[in-house]
Protein backbone atom coordinates (compact mmCIF):
# COMPACT_ATOMS: atom_id res chain seq x y z
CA UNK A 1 48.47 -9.65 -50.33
CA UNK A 2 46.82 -6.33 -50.85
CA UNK A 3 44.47 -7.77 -47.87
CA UNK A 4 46.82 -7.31 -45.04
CA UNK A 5 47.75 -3.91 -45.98
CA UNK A 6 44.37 -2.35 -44.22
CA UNK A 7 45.80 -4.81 -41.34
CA UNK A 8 49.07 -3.12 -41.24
CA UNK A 9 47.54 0.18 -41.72
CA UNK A 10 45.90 -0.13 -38.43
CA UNK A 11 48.32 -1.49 -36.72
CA UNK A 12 50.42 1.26 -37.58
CA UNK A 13 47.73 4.08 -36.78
CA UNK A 14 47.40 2.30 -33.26
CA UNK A 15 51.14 2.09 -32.64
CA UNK A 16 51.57 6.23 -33.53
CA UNK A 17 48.79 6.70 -31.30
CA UNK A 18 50.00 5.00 -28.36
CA UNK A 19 53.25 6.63 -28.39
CA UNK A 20 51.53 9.77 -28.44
CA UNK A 21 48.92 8.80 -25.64
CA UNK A 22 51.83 8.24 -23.65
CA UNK A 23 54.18 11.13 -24.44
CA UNK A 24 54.06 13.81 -21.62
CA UNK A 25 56.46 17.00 -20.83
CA UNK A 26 59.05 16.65 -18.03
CA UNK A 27 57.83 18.01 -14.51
CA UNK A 28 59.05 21.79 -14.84
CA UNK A 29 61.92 22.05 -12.66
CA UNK A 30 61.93 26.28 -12.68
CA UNK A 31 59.29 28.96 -12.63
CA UNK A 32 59.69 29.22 -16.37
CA UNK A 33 61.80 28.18 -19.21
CA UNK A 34 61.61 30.16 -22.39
CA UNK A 35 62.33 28.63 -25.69
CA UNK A 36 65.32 30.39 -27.90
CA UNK A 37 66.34 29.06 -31.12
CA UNK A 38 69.92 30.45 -30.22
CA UNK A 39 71.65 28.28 -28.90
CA UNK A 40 74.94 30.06 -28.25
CA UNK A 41 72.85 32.15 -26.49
CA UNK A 42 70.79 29.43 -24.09
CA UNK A 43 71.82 29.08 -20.47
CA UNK A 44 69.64 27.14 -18.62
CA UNK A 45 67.83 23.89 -18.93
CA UNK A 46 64.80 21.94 -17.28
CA UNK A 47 67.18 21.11 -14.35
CA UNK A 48 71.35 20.92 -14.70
CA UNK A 49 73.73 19.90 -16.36
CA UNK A 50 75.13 16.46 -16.06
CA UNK A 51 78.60 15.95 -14.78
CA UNK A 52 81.05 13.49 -16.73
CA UNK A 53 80.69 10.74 -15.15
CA UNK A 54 84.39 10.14 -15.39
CA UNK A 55 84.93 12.93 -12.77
CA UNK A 56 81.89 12.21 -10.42
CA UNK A 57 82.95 11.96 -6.57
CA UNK A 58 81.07 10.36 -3.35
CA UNK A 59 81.24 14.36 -2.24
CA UNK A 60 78.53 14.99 -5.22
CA UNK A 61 75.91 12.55 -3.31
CA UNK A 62 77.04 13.92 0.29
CA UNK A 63 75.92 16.92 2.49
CA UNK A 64 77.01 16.91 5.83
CA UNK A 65 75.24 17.58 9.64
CA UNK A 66 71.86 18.52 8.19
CA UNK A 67 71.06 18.12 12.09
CA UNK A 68 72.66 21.27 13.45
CA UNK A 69 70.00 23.65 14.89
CA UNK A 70 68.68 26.58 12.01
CA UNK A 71 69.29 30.18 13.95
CA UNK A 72 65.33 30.59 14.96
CA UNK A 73 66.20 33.88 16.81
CA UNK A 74 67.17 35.70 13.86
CA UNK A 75 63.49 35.06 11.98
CA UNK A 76 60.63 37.24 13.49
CA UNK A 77 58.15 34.45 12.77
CA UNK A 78 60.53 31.68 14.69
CA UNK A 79 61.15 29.54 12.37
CA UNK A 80 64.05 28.03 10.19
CA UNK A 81 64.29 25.86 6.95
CA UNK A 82 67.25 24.33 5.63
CA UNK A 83 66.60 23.05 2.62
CA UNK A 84 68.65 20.64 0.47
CA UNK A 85 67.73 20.60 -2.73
CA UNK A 86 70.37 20.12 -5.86
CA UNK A 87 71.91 23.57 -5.38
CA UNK A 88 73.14 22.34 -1.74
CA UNK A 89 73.80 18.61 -3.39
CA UNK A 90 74.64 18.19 -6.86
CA UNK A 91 73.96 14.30 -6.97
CA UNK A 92 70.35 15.01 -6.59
CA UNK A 93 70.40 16.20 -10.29
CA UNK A 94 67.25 14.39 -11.81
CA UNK A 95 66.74 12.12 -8.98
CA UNK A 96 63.09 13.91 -8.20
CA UNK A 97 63.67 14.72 -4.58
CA UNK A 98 64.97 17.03 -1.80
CA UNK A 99 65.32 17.38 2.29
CA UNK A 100 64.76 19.73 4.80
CA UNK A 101 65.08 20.05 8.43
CA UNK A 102 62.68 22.54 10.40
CA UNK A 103 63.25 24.37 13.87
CA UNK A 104 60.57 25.88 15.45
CA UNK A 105 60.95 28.26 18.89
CA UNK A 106 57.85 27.94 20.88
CA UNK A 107 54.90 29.56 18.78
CA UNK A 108 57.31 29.58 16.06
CA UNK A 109 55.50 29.37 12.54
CA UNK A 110 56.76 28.29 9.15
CA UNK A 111 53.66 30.46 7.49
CA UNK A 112 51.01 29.74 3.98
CA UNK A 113 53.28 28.56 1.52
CA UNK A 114 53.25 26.72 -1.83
CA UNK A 115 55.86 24.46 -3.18
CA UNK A 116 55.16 24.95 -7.58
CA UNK A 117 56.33 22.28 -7.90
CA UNK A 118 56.79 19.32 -5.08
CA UNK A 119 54.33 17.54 -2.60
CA UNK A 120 55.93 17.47 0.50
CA UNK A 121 56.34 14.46 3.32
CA UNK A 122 56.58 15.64 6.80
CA UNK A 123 57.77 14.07 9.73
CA UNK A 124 57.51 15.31 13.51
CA UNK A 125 61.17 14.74 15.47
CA UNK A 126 60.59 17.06 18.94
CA UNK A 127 57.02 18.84 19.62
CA UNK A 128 54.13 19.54 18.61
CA UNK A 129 52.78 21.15 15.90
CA UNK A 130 49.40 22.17 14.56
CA UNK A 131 49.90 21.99 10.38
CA UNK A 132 47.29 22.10 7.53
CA UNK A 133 46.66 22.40 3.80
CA UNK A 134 43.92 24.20 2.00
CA UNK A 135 42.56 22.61 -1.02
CA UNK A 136 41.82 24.82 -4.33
CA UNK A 137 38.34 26.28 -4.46
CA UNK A 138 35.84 26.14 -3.05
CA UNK A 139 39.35 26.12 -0.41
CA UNK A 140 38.40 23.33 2.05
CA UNK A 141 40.92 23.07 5.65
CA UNK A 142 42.35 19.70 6.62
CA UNK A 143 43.87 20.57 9.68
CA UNK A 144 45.98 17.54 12.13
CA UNK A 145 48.00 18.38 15.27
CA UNK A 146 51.42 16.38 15.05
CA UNK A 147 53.26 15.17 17.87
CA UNK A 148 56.80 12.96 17.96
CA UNK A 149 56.73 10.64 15.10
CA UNK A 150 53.99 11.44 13.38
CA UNK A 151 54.18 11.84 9.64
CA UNK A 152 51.61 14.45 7.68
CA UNK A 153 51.53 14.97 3.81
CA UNK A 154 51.07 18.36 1.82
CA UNK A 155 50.24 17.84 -1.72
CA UNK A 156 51.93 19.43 -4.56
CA UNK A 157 51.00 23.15 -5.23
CA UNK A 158 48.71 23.98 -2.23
CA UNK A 159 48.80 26.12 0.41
CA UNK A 160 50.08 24.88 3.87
CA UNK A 161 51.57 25.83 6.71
CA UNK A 162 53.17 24.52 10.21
CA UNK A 163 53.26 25.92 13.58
CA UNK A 164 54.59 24.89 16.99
CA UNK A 165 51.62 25.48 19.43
CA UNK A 166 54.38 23.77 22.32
CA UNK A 167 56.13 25.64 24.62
CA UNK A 168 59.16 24.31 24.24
CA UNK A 169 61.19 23.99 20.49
CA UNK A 170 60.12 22.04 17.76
CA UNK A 171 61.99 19.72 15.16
CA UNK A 172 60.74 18.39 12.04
CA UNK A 173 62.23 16.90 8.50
CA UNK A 174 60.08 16.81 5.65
CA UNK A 175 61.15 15.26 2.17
CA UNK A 176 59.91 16.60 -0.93
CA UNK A 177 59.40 15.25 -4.43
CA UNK A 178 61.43 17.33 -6.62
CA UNK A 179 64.74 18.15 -6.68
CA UNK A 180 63.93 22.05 -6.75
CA UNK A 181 60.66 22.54 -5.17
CA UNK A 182 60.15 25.84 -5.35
CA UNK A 183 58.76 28.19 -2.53
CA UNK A 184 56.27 31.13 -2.63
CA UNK A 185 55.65 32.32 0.75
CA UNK A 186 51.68 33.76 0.41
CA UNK A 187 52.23 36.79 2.18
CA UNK A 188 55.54 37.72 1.09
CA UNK A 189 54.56 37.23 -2.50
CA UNK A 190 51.01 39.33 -2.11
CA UNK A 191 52.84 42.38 -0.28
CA UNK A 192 56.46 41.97 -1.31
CA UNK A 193 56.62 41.58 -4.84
CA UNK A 194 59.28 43.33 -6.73
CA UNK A 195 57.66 45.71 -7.94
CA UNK A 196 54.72 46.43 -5.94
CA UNK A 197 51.36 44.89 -6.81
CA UNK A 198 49.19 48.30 -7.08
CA UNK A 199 47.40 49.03 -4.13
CA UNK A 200 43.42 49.41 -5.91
CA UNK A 201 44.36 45.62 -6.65
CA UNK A 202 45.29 44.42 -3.37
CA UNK A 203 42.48 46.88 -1.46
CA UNK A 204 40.00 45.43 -3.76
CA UNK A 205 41.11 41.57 -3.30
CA UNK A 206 40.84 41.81 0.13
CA UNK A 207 38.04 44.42 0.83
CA UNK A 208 40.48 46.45 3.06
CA UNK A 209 41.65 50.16 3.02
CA UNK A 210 44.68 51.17 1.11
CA UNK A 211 46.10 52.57 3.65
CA UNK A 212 46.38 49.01 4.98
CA UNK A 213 47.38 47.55 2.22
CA UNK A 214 50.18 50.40 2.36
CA UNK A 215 51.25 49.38 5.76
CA UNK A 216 51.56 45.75 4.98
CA UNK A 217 53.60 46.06 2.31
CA UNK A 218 56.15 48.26 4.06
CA UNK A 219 56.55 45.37 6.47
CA UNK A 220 57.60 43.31 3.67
């Protein structure tokens, strides 16, 4: 008897070790979640709130006429994202995905982003458009002009970009693989920032003067 215990033993270290092998954390769904042992004093969790089921509608799964134009005249850079992620449509609530639809006036640019925390699937409708992604160091290009139908992948966390080198508009829907993305726009985030990133640290970064580190962030 006592000669199947070591047997059992095993087995039993084996089993604990599996299960922690293959234990991971959920895919963070906002920039940060800080732990509180408070509860009555916790707001927000890795995503939403669930919805008795009891009360859920066809509305929570429905957005309507994602095709209507974005207003590209009113962005200097001539572009416009709509994005619908689960803020826009509730039923997308841990479903791991989100839409957008992209306008581009000629020379119109959607410029270096990063999405924290969703690769993105995109999908040319009307034009053509140069796009690319730079890889993490030592920051390699891949670089693919897109016309009508063509379908080009960003992965999760780098820096990309898209812009319409036609002369007439450009239309494109891209899907991406959370249901809150995230978006930090480079330059907006660099020169921006609320508060300002100090200037020595910015003039330094980039080897340029203050002073025109000082002018770009006034444009921002």
């Amino acid at each position: 008897m006592m000669k199947g215990v070591p047997y059992l033993v095993t087995v039993a270290i084996l089993a604990l070790a599996f299960s922690l092998a293959s234990a991971y954390d959920p895919s963070p769904l906002q920039d940060f979640c800080v732990a509180i042992n408070k509860t009555d004093s916790a707001v927000f969790v890795n995503g939403k709130f669930c919805k008795d089921p009891a009360y859920v509608t066809a509305n929570n799964s429905f957005f309507p006429r994602l095709n209507i134009p974005g207003n590209i005249a009113a962005n200097k850079l001539g572009s416009s994202v709509n994005l619908v992620n689960v803020d826009k449509l509730p039923g997308l609530n841990t479903l791991g995905i989100s839409l957008a639809h992209l306008d581009f006036a000629p020379y119109g640019l959607n410029p270096p982003h990063i999405h924290p925390r969703g690769t993105e699937l995109l999908v040319v409708m009307e034009g053509t458009l140069l796009v690319g992604f730079v890889t993490s160091n030592p920051n390699k290009l891949f670089t693919k002009v897109l016309n009508k139908g063509d379908v080009f992948v960003f992965p999760i966390g780098l820096i990309h970009f898209q812009f319409n080198i036609g002369q007439t508009n450009a239309i494109a829907f891209a899907s991406l693989s959370s249901q809150n993305p995230g978006l930090i726009t480079i330059a907006n985030a660099v020169f921006g920032s609320n508060p300002p990133i100090n200037t020595d640290v910015l003039a330094k970064a980039f080897q340029m003067d203050k002073n025109v580190v000082d002018y770009l962030q006034k444009q921002f």
